[in-house]
Protein backbone atom coordinates (compact mmCIF):
# COMPACT_ATOMS: atom_id res chain seq x y z
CA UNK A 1 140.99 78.48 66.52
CA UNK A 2 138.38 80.59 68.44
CA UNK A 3 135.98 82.44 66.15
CA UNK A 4 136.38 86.25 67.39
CA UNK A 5 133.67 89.21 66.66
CA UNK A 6 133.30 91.48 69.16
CA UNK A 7 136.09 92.37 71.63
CA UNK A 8 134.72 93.76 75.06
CA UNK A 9 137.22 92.97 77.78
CA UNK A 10 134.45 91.67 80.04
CA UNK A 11 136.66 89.64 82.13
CA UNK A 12 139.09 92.10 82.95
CA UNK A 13 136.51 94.35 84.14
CA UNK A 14 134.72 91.71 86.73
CA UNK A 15 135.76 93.20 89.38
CA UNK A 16 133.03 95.98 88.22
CA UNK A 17 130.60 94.05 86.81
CA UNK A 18 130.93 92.33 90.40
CA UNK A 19 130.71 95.84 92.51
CA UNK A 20 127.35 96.61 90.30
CA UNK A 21 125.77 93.52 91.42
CA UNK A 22 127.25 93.78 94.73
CA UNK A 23 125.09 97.28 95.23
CA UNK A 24 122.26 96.18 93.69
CA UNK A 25 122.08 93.16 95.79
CA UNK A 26 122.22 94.91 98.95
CA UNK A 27 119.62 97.91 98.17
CA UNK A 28 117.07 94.96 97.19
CA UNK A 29 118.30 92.79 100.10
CA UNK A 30 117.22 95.88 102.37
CA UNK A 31 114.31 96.78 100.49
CA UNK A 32 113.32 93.32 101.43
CA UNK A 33 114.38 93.32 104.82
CA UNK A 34 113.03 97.40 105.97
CA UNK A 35 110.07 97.60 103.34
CA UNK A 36 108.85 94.38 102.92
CA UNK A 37 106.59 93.01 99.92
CA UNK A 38 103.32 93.98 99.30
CA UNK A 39 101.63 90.43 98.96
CA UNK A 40 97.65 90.62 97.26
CA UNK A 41 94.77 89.13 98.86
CA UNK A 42 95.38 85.77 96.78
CA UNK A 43 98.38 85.68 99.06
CA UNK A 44 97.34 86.71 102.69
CA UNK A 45 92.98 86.20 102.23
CA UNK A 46 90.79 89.67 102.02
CA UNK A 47 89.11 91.16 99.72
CA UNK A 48 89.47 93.30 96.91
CA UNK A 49 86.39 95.89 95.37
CA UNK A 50 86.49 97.46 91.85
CA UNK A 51 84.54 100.33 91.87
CA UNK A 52 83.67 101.19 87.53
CA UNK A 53 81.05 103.66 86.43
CA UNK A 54 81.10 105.76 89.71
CA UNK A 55 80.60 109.47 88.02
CA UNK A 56 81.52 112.40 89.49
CA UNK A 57 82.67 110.58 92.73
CA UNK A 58 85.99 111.81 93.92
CA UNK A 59 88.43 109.51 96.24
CA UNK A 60 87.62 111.90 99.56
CA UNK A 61 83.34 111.23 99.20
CA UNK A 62 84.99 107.24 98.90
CA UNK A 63 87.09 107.55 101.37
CA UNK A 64 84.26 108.90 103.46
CA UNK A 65 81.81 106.86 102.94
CA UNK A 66 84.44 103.83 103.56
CA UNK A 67 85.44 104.85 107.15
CA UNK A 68 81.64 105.52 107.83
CA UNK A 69 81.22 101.47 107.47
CA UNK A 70 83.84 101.45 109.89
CA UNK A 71 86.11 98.95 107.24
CA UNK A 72 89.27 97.64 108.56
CA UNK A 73 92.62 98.79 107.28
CA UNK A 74 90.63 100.10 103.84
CA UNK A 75 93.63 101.13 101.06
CA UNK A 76 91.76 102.93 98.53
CA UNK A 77 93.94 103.79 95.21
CA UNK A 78 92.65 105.36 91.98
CA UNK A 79 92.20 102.86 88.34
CA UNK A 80 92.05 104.10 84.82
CA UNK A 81 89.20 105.75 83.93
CA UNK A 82 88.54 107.25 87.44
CA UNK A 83 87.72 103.77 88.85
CA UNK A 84 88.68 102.79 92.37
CA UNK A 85 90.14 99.69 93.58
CA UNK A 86 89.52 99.00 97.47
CA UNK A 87 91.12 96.44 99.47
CA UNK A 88 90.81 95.31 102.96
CA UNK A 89 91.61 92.32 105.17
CA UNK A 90 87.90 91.20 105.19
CA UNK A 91 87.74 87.52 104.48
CA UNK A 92 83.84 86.98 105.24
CA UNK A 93 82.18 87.40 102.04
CA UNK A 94 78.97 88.20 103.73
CA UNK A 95 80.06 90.86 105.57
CA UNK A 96 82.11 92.48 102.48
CA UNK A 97 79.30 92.28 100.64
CA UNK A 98 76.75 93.83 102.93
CA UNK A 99 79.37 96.80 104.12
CA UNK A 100 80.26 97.20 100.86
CA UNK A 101 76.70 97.45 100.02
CA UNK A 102 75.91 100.20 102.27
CA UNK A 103 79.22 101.92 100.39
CA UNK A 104 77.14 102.37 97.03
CA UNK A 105 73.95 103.45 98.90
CA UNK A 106 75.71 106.30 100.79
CA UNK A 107 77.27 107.28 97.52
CA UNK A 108 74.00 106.64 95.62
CA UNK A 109 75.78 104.57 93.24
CA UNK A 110 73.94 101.36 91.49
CA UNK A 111 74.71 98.21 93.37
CA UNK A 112 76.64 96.46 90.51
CA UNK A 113 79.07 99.50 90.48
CA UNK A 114 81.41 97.77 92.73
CA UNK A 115 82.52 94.20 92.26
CA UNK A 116 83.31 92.94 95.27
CA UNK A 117 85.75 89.47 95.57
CA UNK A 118 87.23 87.60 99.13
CA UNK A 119 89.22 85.62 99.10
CA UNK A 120 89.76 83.35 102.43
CA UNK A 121 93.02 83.00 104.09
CA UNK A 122 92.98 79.30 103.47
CA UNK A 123 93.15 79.52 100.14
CA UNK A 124 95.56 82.18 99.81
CA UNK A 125 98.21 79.72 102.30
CA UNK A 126 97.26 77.29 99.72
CA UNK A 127 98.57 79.39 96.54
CA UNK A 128 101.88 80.54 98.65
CA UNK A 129 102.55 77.07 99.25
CA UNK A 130 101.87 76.27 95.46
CA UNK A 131 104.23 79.31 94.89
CA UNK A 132 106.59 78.23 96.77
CA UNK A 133 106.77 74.39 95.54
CA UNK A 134 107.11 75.76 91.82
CA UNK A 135 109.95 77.78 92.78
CA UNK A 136 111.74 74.83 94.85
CA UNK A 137 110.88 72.54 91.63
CA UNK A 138 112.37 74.78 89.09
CA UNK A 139 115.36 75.39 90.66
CA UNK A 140 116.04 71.78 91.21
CA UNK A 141 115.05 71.22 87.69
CA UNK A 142 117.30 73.56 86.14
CA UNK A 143 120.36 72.68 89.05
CA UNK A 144 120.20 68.58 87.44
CA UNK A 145 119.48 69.41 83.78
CA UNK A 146 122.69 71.69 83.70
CA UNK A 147 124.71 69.33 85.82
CA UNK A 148 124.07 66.36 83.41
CA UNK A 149 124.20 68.78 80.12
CA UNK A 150 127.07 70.25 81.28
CA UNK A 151 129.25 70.40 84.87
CA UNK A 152 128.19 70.63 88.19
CA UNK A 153 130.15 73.84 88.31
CA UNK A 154 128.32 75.48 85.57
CA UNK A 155 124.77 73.90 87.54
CA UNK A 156 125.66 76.03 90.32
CA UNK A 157 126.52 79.38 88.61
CA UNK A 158 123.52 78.94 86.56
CA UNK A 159 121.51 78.56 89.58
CA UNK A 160 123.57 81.78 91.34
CA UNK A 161 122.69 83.65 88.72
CA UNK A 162 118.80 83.09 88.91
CA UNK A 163 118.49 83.91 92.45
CA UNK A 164 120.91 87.10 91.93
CA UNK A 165 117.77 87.77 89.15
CA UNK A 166 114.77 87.12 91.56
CA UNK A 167 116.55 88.50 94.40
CA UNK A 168 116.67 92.01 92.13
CA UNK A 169 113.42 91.41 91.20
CA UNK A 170 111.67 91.40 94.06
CA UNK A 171 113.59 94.02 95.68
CA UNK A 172 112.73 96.71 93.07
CA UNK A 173 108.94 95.36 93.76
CA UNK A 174 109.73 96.12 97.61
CA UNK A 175 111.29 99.47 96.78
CA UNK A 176 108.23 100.43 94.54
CA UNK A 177 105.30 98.81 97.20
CA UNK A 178 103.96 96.77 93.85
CA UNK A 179 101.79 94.45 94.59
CA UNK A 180 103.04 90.52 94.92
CA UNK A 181 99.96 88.57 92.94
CA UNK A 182 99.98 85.53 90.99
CA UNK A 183 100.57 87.22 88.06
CA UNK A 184 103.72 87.85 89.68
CA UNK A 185 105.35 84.16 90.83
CA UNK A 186 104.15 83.60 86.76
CA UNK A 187 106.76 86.17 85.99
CA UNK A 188 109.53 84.94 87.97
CA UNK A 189 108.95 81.33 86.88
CA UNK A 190 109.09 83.26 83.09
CA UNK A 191 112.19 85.01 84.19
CA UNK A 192 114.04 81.69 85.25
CA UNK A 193 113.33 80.65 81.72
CA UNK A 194 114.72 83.17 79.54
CA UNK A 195 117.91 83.78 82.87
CA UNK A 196 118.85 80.03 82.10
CA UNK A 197 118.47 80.52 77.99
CA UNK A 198 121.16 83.49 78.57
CA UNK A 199 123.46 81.25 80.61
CA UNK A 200 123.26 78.34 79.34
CA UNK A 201 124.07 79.97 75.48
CA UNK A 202 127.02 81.40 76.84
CA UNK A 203 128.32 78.40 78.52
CA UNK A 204 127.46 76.04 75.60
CA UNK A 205 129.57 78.24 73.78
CA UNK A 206 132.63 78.38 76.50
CA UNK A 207 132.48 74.32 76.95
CA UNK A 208 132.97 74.16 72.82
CA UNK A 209 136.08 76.57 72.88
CA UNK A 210 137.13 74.62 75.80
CA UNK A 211 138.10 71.57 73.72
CA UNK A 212 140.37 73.40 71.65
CA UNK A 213 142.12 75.90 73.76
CA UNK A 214 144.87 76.90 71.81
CA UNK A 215 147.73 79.27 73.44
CA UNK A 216 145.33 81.95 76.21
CA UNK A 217 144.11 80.97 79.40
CA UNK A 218 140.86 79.57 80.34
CA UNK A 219 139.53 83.28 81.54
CA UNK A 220 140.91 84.52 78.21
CA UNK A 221 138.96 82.12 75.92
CA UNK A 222 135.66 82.70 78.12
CA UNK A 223 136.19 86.36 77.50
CA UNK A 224 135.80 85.36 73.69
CA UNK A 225 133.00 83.24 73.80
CA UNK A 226 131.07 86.28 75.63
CA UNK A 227 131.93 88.19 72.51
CA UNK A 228 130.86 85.13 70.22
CA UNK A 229 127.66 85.24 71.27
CA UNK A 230 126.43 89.07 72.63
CA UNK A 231 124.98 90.08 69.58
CA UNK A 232 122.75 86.80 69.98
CA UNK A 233 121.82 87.58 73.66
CA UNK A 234 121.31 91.28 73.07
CA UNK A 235 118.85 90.26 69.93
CA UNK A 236 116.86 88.28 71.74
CA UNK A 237 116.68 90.03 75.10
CA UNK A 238 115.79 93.52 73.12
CA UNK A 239 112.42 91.48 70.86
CA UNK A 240 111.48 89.70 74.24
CA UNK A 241 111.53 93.28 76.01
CA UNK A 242 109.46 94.91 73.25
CA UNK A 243 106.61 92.95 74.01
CA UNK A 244 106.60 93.14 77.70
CA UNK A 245 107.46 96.77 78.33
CA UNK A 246 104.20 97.33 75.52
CA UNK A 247 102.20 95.72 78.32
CA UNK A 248 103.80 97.16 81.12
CA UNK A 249 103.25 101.08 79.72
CA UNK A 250 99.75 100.50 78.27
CA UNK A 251 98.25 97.53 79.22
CA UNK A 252 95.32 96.99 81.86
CA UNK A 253 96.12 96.83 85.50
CA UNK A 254 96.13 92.70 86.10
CA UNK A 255 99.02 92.83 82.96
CA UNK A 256 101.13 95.34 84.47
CA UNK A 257 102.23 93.38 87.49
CA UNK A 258 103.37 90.14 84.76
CA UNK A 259 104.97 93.21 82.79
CA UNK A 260 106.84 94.73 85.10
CA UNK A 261 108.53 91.88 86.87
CA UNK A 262 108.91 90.27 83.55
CA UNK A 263 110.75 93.60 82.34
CA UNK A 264 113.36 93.43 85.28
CA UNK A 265 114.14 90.14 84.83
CA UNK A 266 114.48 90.22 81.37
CA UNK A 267 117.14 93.58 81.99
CA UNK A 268 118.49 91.44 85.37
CA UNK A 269 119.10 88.06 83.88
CA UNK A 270 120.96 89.29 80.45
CA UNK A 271 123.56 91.06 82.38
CA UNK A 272 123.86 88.25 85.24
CA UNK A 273 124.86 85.88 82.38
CA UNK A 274 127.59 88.05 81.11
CA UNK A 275 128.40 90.00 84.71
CA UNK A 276 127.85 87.01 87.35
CA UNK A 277 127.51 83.32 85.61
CA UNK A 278 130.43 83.17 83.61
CA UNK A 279 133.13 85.80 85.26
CA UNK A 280 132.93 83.41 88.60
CA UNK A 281 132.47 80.41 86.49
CA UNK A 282 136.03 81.32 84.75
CA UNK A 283 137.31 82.49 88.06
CA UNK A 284 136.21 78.90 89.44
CA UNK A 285 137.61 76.98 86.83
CA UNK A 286 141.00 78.64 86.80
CA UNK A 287 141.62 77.18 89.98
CA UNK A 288 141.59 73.52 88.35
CA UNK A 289 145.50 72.98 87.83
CA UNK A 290 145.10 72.06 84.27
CA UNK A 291 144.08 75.88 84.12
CA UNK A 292 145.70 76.93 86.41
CA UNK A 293 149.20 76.33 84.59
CA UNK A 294 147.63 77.58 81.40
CA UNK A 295 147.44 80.85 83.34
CA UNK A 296 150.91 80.35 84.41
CA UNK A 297 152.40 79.65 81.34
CA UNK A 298 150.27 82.88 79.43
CA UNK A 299 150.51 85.16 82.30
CA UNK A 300 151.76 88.37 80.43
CA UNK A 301 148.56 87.50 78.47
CA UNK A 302 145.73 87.03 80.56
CA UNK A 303 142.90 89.10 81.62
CA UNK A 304 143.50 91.26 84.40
């Protein structure tokens, strides 16, 4: 017999759970597509100034004495503590250094006032490449592990569910123009971690029920082993977020682009689990006719 706690009709209400993803999907999908991400000069070479201790200097006299160096495509933004960070597409270090130089002078500001770091285009195809490969290798990873652990069915929703996550992900980074760094692909690869814990604690517990389905239908007894195990999910999703959203709301700018794409997925990949994985994996395996004529036979009984 099936071990029953909670009892949220999850499967009966897929058809929302799948609408919510559906929308979310397709405002990141356009994000991607209209906005576009906002890749860091460890991505696309350039170089990147932090301008501490700069007194009573406002981000107009910057500004100012920026364009007066004639510096290409200069995006200056404010820091804590009224810092500045400046970034252009510069990639000779010489030449940032000596404009940048001529910055502080105009602005009378001490030379080591503004820490100026390039970063060559060469490199930064090298790290988008290493980005990339990671990403590639952890998918297939997690696609074999869960297709000898478990089913190739269940290897494919798990991986459905991760890109659903860093699809998300990515598009709320495109919708808010954050900034795509290292710290970043970090997060996702942290993401895909604690997406696949999620899933693969709900399907461990749906392939144990599974050997003793007694009278209810396949979707049915997946409903159940949701229930079995949200407390579990919700604990640990809730002390992983506690953390990260500590980081995201007061920690120093490098942190807060780990935190904040570690705080969507964390949100993303708990409700994938419960509102993508396991409703299509059900859906999928009710199709098999040994489940199929379960259905049949407990029709009046199954999930709508």
């Amino acid at each position: 017999m099936l071990r029953k706690t909670l009892n949220i009709d999850f499967m009966g209400h897929r058809n929302i759970m799948f609408a919510i993803s559906g929308v979310l999907l397709a405002v990141s999908i356009a994000a991607l597509l209209i906005r576009g991400l906002s890749f860091g000069i460890e991505f696309q070479g350039g170089t990147v100034v932090n301008a501490t201790n700069v007194g009573a200097v406002t981000i107009e006299q910057m500004r100012t004495a920026v364009e007066a160096q004639k510096i290409p495509e200069a995006e200056i933004q404010t820091a804590e503590g009224g810092s500045f960070i400046i970034r252009t597409n510069i990639s000779n270090p010489a030449e940032a250094n000596a404009a940048f130089g001529k910055v502080a002078d105009e602005l009378n500001l001490p030379a080591q006032s503004l820490q100026v770091t390039t970063i060559g285009p060469g490199w930064g195809r090298n790290v988008t490449n290493a980005a990339l490969l990671a990403l590639t290798l952890s998918i297939g990873a997690i696609l074999l592990y869960t297709a000898i652990r478990f089913e190739y069915k269940m290897a494919v929703m798990a991986v459905v569910a991760l890109v659903h996550d860093i699809i998300i992900t990515l598009g709320i980074y495109a919708l808010l123009g954050a900034e795509v760094t290292p710290n970043t692909i970090a997060a996702l690869l942290t993401i895909m971690g604690f997406s696949l814990y999620d899933t693969i604690v709900v399907f461990h517990r749906i392939k144990e029920n599974a050997q003793h389905l007694v009278k209810q239908t396949f979707m049915q007894m997946a409903n159940d082993s949701i229930n079995q195990v949200l407390v579990r999910s919700i604990n640990t999703t809730l002390t992983s977020l506690i953390p990260v959203v500590s980081l995201l709301l007061f920690g120093g700018a490098t942190l807060k682009d780990f935190a904040l794409a570690l705080t969507v997925g964390l949100l993303v990949g708990a409700y994938s689990s419960i509102g993508v994985a396991a409703p299509i994996f059900a859906i999928w395996k009710e199709r098999e006719p040994k489940y199929k004529a379960l259905a049949k036979k407990y029709q009046a009984n199954a999930a709508s």
